[in-house]
N, C-alpha and C. Protein backbone atom coordinates (compact mmCIF):
# COMPACT_ATOMS: atom_id res chain seq x y z
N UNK A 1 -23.13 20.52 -16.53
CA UNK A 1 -23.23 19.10 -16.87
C UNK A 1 -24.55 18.54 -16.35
N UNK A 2 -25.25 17.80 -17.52
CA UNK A 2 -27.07 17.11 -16.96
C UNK A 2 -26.09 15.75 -15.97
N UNK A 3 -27.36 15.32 -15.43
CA UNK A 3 -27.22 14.23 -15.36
C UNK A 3 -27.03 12.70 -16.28
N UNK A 4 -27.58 13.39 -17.06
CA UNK A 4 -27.41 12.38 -18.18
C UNK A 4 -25.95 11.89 -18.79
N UNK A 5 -25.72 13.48 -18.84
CA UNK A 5 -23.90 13.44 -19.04
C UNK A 5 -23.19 12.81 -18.30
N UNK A 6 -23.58 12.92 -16.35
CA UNK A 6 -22.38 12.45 -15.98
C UNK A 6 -22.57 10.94 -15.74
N UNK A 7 -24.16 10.31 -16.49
CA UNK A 7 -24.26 9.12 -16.55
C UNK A 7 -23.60 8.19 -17.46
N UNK A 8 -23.70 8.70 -18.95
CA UNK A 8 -22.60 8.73 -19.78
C UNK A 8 -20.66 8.52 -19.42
N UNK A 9 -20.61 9.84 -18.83
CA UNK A 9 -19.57 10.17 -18.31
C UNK A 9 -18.63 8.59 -17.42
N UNK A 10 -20.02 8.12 -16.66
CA UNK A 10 -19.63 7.31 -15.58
C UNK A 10 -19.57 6.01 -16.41
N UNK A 11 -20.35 5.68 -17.29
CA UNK A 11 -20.45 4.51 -17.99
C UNK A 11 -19.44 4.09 -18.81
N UNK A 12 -18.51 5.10 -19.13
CA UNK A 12 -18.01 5.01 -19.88
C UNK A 12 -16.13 4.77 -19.47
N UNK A 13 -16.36 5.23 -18.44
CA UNK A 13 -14.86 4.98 -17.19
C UNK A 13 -15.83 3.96 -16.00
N UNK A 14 -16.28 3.50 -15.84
CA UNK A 14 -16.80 2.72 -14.50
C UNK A 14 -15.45 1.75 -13.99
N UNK A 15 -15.00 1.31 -15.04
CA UNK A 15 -14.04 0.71 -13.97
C UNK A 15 -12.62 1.52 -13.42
N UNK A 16 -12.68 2.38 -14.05
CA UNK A 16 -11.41 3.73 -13.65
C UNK A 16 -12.04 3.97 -12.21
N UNK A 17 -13.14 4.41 -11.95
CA UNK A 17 -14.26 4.81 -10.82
C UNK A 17 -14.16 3.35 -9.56
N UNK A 18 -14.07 2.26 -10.45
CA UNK A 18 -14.39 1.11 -9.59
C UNK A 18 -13.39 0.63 -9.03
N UNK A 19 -11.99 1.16 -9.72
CA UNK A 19 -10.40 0.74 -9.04
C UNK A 19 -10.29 1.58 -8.15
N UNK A 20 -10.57 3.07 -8.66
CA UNK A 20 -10.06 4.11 -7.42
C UNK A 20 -11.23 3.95 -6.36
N UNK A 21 -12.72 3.68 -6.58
CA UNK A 21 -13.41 3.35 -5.30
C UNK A 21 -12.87 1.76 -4.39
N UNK A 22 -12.07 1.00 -5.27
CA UNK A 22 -11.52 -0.39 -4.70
C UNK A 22 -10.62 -0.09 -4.02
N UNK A 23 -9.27 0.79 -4.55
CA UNK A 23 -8.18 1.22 -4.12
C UNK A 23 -8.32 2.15 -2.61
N UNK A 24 -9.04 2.92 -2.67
CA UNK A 24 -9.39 3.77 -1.45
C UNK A 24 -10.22 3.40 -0.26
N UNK A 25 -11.17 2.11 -0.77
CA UNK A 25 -11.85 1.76 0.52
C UNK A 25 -10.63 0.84 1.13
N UNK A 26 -9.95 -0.08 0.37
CA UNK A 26 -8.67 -0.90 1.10
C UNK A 26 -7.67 -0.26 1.91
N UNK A 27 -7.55 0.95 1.20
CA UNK A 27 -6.43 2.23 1.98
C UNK A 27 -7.24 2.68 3.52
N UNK A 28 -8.20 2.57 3.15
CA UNK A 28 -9.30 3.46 4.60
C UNK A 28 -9.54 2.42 5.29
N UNK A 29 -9.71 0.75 4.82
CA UNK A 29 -9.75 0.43 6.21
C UNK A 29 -8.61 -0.31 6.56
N UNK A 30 -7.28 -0.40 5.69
CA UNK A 30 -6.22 -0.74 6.43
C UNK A 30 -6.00 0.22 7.75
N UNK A 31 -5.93 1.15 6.90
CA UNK A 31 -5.69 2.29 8.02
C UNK A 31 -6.57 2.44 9.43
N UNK A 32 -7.62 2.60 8.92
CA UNK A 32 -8.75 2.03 10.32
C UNK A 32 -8.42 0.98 11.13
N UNK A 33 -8.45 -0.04 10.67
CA UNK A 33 -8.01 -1.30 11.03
C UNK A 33 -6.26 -1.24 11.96
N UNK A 34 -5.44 -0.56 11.56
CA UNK A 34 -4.51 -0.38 11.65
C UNK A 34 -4.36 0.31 13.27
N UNK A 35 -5.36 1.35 13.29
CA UNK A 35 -5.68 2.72 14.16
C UNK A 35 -6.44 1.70 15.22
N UNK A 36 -7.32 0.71 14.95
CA UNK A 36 -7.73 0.50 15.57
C UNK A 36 -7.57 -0.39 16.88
N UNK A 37 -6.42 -1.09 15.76
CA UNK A 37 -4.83 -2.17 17.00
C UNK A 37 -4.46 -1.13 17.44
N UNK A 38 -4.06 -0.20 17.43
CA UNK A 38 -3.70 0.94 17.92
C UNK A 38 -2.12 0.01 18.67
């Protein structure tokens, strides 16, 4: 796969990419956050 492709690739799902990068930073710093009250 070029780069070009997975530019394509990305353009074309960005917000599939932008929920699961939304979804997982909220999960990581609840959890951090969480760890960190300990």
């Amino acid at each position: 796969m070029s780069m070009q492709d997975a530019v394509v690739a990305i353009s074309k799902s960005w917000r599939l990419f932008y929920l699961l990068a939304l979804s997982a930073g909220v999960v990581i710093y609840a959890y951090w956050a969480s760890n960190r009250a300990g």
